[in-house]
N, C-alpha and C. Protein backbone atom coordinates (compact mmCIF):
# COMPACT_ATOMS: atom_id res chain seq x y z
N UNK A 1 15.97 45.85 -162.44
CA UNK A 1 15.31 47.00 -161.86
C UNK A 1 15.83 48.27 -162.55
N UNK A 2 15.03 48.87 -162.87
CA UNK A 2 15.64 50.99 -163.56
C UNK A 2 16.49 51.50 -162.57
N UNK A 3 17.15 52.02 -162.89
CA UNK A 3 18.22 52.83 -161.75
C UNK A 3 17.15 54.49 -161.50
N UNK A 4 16.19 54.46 -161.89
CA UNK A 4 15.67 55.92 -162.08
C UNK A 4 14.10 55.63 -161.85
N UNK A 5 13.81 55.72 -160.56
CA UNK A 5 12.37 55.34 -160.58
C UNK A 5 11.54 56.08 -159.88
N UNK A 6 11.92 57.79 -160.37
CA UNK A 6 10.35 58.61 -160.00
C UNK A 6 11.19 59.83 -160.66
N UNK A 7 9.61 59.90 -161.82
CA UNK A 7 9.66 61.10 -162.45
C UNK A 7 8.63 62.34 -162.01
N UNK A 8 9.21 64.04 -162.17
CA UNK A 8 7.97 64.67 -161.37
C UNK A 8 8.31 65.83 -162.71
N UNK A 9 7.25 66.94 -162.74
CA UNK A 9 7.27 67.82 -163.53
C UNK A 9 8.31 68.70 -162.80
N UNK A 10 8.94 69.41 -163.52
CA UNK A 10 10.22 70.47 -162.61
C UNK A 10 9.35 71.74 -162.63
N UNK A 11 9.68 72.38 -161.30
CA UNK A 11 9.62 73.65 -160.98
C UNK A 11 8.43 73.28 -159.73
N UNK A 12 7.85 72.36 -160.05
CA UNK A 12 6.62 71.60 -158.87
C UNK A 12 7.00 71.05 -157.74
N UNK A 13 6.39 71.54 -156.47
CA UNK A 13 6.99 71.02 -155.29
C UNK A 13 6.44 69.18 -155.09
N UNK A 14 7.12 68.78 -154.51
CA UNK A 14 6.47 67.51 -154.41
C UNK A 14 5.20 67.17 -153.53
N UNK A 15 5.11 68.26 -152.42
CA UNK A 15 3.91 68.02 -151.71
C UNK A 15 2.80 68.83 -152.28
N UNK A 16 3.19 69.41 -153.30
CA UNK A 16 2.00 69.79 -154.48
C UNK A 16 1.74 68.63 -155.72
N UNK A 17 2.12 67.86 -155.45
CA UNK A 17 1.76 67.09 -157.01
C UNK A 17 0.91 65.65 -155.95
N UNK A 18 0.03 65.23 -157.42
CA UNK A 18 -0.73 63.84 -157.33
C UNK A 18 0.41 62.80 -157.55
N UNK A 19 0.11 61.37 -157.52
CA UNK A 19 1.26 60.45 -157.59
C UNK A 19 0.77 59.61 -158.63
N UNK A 20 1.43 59.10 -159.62
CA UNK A 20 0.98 57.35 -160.59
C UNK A 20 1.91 56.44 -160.03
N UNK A 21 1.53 55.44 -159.71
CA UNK A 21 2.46 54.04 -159.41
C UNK A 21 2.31 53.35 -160.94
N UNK A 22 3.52 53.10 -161.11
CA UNK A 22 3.66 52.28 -162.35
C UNK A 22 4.43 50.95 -161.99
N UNK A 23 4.10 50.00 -162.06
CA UNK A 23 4.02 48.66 -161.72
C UNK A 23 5.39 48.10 -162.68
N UNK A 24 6.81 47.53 -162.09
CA UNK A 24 7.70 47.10 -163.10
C UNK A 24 7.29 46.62 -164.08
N UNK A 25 6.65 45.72 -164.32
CA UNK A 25 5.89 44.87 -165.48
C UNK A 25 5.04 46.15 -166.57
N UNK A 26 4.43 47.02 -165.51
CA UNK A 26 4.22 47.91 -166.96
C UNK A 26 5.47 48.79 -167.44
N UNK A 27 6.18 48.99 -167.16
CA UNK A 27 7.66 49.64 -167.16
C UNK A 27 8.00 48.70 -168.08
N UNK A 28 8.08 47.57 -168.34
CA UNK A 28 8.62 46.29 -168.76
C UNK A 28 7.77 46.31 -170.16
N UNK A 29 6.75 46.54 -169.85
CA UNK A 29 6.03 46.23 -171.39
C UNK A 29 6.08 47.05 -172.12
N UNK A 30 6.09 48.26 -171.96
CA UNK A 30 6.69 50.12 -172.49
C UNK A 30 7.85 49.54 -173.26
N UNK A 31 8.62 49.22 -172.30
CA UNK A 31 10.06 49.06 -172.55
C UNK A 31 10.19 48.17 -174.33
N UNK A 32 9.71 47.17 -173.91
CA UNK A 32 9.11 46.18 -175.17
C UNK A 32 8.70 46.37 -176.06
N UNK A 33 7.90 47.06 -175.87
CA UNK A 33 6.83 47.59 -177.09
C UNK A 33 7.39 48.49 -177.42
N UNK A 34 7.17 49.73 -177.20
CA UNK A 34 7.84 51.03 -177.49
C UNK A 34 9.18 51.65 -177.48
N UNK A 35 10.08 51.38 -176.87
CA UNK A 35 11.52 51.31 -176.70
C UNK A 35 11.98 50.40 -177.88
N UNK A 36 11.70 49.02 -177.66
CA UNK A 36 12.97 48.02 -178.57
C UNK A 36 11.99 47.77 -179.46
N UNK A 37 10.64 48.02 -179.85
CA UNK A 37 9.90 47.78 -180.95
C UNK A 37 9.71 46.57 -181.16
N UNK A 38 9.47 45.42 -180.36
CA UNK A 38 8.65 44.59 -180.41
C UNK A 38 7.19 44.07 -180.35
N UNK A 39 6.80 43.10 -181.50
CA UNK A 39 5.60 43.19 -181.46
C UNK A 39 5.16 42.44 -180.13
N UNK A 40 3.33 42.29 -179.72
CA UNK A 40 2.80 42.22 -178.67
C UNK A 40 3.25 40.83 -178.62
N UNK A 41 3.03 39.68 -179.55
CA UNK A 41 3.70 38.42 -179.49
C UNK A 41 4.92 38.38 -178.75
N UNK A 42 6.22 39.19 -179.65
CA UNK A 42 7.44 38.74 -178.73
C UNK A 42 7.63 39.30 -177.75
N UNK A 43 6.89 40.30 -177.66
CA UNK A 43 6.84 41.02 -175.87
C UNK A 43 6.24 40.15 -175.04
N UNK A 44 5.59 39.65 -175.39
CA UNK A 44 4.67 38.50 -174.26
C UNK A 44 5.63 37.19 -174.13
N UNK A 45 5.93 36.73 -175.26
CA UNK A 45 7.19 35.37 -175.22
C UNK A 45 8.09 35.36 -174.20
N UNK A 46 9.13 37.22 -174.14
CA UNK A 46 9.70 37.47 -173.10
C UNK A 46 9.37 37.56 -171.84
N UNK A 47 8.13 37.93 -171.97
CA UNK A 47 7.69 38.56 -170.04
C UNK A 47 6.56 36.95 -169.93
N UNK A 48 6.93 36.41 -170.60
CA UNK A 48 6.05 34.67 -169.96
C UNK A 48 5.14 34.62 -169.40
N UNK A 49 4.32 35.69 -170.26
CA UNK A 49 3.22 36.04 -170.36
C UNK A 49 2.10 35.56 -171.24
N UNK A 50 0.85 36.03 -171.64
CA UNK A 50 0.10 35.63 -172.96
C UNK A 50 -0.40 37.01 -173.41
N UNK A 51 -0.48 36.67 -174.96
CA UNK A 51 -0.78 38.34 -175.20
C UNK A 51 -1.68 38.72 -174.66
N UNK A 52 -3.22 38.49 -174.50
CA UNK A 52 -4.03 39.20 -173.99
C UNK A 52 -3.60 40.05 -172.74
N UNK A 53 -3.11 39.12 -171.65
CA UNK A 53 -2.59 39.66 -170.76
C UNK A 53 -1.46 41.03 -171.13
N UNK A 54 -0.63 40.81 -172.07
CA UNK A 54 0.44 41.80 -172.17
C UNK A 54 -0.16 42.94 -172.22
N UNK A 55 -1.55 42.85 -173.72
CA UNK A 55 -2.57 43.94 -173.90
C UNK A 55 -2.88 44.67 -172.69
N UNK A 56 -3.69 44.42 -172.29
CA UNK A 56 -4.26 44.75 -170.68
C UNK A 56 -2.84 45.41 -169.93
N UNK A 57 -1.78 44.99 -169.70
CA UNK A 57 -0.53 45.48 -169.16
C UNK A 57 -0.37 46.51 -169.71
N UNK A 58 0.05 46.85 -171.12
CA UNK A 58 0.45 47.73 -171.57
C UNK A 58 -0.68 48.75 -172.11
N UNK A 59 -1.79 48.63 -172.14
CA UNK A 59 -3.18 49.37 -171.88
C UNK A 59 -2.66 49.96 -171.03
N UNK A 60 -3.55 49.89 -169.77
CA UNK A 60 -2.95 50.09 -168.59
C UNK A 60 -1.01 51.18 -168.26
N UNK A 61 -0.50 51.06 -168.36
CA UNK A 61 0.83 51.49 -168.19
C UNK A 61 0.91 52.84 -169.06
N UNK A 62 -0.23 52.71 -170.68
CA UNK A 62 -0.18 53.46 -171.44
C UNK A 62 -0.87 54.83 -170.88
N UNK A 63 -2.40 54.38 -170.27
CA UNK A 63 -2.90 55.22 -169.27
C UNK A 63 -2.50 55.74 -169.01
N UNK A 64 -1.87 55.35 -167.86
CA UNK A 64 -1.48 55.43 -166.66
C UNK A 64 -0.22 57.13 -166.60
N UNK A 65 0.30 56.67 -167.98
CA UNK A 65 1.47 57.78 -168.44
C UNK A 65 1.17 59.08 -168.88
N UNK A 66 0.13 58.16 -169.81
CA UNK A 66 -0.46 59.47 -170.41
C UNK A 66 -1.52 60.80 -169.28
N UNK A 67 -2.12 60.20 -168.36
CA UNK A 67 -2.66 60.91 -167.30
C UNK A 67 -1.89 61.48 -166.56
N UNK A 68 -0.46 61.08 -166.65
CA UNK A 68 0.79 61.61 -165.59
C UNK A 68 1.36 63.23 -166.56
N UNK A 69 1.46 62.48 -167.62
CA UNK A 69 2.04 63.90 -168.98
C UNK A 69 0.57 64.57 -168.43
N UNK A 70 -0.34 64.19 -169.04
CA UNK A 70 -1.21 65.66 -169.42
C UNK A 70 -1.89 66.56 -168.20
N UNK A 71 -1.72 65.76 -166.67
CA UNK A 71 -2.26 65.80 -165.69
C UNK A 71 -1.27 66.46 -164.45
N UNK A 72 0.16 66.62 -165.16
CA UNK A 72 1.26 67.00 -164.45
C UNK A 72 1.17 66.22 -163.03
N UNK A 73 1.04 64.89 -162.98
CA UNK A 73 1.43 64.42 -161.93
C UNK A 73 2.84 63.44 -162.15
N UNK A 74 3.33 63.08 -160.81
CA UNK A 74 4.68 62.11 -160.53
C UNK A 74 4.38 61.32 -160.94
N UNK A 75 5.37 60.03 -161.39
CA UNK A 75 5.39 59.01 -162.22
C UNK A 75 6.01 57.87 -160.38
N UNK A 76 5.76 56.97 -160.13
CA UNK A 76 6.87 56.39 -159.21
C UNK A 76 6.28 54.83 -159.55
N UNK A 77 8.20 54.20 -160.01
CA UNK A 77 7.93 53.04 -160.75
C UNK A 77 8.17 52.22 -159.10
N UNK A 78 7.42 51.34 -159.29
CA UNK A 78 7.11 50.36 -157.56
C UNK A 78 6.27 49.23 -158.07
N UNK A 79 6.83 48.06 -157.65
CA UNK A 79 5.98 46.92 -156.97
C UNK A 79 5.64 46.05 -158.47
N UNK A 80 4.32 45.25 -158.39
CA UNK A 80 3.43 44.52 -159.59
C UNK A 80 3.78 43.30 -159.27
N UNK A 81 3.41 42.58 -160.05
CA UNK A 81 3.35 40.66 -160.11
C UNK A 81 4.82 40.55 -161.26
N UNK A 82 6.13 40.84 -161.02
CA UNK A 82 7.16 40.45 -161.67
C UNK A 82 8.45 39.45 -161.22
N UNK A 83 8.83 38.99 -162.18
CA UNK A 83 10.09 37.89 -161.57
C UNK A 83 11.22 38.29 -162.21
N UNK A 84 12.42 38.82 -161.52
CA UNK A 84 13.49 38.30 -162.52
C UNK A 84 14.55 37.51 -163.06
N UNK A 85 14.68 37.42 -164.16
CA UNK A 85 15.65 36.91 -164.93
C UNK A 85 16.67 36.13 -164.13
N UNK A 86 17.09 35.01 -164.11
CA UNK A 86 18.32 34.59 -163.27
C UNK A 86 19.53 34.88 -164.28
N UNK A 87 21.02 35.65 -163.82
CA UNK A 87 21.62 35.72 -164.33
C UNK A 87 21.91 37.21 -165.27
N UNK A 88 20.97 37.93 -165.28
CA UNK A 88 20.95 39.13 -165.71
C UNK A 88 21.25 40.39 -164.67
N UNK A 89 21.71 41.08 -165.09
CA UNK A 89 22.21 42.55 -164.12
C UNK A 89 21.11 43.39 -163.81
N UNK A 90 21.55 44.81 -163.48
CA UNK A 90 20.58 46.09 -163.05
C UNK A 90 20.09 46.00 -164.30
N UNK A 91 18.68 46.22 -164.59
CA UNK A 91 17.76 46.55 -165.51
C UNK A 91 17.70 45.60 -166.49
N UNK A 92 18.25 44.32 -166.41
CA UNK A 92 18.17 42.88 -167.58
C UNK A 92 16.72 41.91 -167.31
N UNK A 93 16.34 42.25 -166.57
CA UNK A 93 15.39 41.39 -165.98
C UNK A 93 13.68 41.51 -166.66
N UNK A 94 12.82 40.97 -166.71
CA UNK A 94 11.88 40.89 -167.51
C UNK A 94 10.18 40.77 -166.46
N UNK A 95 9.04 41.36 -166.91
CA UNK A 95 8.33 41.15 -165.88
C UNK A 95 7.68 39.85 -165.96
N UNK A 96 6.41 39.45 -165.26
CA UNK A 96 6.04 38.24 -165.13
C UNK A 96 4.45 38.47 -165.52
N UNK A 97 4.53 39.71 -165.67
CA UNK A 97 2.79 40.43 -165.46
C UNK A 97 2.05 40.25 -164.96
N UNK A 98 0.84 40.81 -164.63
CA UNK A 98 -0.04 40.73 -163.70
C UNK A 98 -1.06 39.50 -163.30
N UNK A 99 -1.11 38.15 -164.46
CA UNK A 99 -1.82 37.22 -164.24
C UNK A 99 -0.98 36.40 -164.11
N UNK A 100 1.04 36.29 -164.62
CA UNK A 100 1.78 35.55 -163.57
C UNK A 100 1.34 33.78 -164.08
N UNK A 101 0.73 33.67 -165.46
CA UNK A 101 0.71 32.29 -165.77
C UNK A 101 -0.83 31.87 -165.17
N UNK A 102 -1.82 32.78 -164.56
CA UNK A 102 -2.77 32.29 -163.86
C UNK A 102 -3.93 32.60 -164.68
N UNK A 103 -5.30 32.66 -164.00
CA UNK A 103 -6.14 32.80 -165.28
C UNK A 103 -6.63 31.25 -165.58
N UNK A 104 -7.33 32.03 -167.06
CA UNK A 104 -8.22 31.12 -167.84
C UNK A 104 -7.06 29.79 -168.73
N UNK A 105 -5.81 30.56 -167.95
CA UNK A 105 -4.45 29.58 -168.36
C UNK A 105 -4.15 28.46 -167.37
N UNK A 106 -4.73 28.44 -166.13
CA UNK A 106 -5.03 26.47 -165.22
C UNK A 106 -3.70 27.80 -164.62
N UNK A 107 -3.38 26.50 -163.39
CA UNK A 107 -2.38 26.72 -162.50
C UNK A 107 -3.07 27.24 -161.08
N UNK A 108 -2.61 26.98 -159.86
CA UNK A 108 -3.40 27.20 -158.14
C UNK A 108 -4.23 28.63 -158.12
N UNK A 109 -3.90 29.61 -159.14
CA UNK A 109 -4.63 31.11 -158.52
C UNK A 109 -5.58 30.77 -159.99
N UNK A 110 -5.91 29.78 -160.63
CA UNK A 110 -6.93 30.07 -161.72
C UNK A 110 -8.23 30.98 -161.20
N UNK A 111 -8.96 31.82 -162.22
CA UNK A 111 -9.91 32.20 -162.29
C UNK A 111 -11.19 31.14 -161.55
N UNK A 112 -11.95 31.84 -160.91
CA UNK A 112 -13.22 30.84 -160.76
C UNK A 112 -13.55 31.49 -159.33
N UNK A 113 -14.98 30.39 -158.38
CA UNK A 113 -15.46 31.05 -157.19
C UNK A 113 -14.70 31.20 -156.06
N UNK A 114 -15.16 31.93 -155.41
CA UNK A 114 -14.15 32.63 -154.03
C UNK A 114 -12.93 33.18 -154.12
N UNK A 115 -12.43 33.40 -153.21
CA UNK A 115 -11.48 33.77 -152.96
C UNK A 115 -11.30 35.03 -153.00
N UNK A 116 -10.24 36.29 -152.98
CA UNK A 116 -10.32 37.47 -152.45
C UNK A 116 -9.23 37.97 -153.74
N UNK A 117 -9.61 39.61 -154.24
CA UNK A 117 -9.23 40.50 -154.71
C UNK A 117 -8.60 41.33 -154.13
N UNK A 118 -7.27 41.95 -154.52
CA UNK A 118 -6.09 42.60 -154.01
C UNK A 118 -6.06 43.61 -154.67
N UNK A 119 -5.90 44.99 -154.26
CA UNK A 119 -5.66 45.89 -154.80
C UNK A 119 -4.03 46.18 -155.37
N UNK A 120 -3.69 46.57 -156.89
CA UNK A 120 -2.42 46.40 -157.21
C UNK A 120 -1.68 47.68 -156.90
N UNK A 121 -2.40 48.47 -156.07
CA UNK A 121 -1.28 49.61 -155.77
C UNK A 121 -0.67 49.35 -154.32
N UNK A 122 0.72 49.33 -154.31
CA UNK A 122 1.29 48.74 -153.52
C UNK A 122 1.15 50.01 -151.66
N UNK A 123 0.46 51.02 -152.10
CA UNK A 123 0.41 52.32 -151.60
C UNK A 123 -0.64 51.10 -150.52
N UNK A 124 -1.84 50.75 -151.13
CA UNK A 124 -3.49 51.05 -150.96
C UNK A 124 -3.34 49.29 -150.11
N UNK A 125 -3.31 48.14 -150.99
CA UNK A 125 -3.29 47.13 -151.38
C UNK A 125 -4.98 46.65 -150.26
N UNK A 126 -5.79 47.49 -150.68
CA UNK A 126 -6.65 46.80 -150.14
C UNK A 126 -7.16 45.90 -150.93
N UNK A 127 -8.63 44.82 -149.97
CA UNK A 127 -8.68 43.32 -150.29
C UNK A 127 -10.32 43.81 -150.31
N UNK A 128 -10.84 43.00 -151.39
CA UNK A 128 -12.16 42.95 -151.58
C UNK A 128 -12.42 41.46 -151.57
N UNK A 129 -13.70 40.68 -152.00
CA UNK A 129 -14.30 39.63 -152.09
C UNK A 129 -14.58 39.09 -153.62
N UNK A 130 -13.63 38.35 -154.00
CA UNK A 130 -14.00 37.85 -155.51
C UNK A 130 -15.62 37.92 -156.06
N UNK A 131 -15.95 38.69 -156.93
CA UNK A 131 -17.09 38.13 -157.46
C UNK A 131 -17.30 37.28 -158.62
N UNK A 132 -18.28 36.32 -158.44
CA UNK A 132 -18.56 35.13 -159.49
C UNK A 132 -18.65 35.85 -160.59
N UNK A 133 -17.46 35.42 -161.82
CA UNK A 133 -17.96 35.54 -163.13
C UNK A 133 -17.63 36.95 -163.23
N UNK A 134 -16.64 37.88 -162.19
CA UNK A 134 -16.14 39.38 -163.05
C UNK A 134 -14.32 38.43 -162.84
N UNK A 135 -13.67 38.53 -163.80
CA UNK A 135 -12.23 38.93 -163.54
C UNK A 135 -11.79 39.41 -162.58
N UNK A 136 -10.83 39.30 -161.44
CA UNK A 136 -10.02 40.19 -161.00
C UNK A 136 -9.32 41.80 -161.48
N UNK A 137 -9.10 41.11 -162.40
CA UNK A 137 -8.03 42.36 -163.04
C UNK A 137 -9.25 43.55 -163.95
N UNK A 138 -10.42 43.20 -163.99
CA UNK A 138 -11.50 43.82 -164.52
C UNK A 138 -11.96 44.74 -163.33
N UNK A 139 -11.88 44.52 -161.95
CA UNK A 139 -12.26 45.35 -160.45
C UNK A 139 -11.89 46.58 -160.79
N UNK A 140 -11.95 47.82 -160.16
CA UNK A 140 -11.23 48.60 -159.45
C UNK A 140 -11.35 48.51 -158.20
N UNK A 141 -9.96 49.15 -157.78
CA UNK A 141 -10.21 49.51 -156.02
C UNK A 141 -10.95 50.27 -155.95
N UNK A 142 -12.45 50.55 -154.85
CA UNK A 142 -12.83 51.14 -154.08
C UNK A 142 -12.15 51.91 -153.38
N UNK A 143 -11.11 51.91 -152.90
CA UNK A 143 -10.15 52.57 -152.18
C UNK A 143 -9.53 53.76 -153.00
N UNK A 144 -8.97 53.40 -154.04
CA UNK A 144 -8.05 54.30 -154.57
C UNK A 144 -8.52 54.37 -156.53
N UNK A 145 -8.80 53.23 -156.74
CA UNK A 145 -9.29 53.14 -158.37
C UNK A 145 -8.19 52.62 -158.77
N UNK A 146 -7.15 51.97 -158.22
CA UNK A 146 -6.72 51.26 -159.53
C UNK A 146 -7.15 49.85 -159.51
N UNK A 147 -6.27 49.27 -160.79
CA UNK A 147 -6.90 47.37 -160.86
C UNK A 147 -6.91 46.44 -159.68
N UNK A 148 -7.55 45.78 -160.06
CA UNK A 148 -7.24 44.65 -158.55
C UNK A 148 -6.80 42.87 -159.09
N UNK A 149 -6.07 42.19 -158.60
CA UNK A 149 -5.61 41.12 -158.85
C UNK A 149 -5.98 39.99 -158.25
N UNK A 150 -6.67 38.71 -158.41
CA UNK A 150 -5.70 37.55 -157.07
C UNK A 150 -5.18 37.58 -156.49
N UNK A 151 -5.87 37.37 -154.80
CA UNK A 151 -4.56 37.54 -153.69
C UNK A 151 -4.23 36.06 -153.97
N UNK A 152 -3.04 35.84 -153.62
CA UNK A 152 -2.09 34.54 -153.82
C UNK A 152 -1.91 34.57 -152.22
């Protein structure tokens, strides 16, 4: 976990600013990519992930930042689909990302009919109704606009 998890513009009160939730796993893929300069391959190897998925993660996270810089809103790192590391300390730990091994990759939350859509802001987390043939992670919330996931 970051020891430092909410950034705000200075001189701005806090009940004047908008909020971004940034999801550990996108924190995690930043970190990867841009920090230690790994490519999308070994960033994904680590977070036991698949690249497409990492893509989409770090899409996403890239957003997400960049609307926070140019938009002067708070940054607050919270929540996502992550596991960590057994054996590693404060901040050693790696995410799991948002499809978590699931997907067009087999395993109990695979892609396909029914079942229900979760909103990934841990604020909102409202639940919609899977539709046939869109992705989960392709939704937005109705509620708030961000992605939506597999409820598990």
């Amino acid at each position: 976990m970051p020891e430092v998890v909410y950034f705000k513009p200075r001189g701005v009160s806090l009940s004047r600013l908008d909020e971004t939730v940034l999801a550990i796993d996108e924190l995690e893929a930043i970190r990867l990519i841009d920090k230690e300069g790994l490519s999308q391959l070994k960033a994904a190897k680590k977070m036991k992930i698949s690249q497409p998925t990492l893509a989409r993660i770090l899409s996403s996270a890239r957003q997400k930042v960049a609307d926070s810089l140019v938009g002067g809103k708070a940054i607050k790192i919270k929540g996502g689909d992550y596991k960590m590391a057994l054996g590693f300390g404060r901040g050693g730990g790696f995410g799991r990302g948002r499809g978590g091994g699931r997907g067009r990759m087999g395993g109990s939350f695979a892609a396909g009919p029914g079942g229900t859509c979760v909103c990934t802001n841990p604020d909102c987390q409202h639940e919609a109704v899977h539709q046939a043939g869109v992705p989960c992670y392709q939704m937005k919330c109705p509620e708030c606009g961000s992605p939506m996931i597999r409820k598990r």
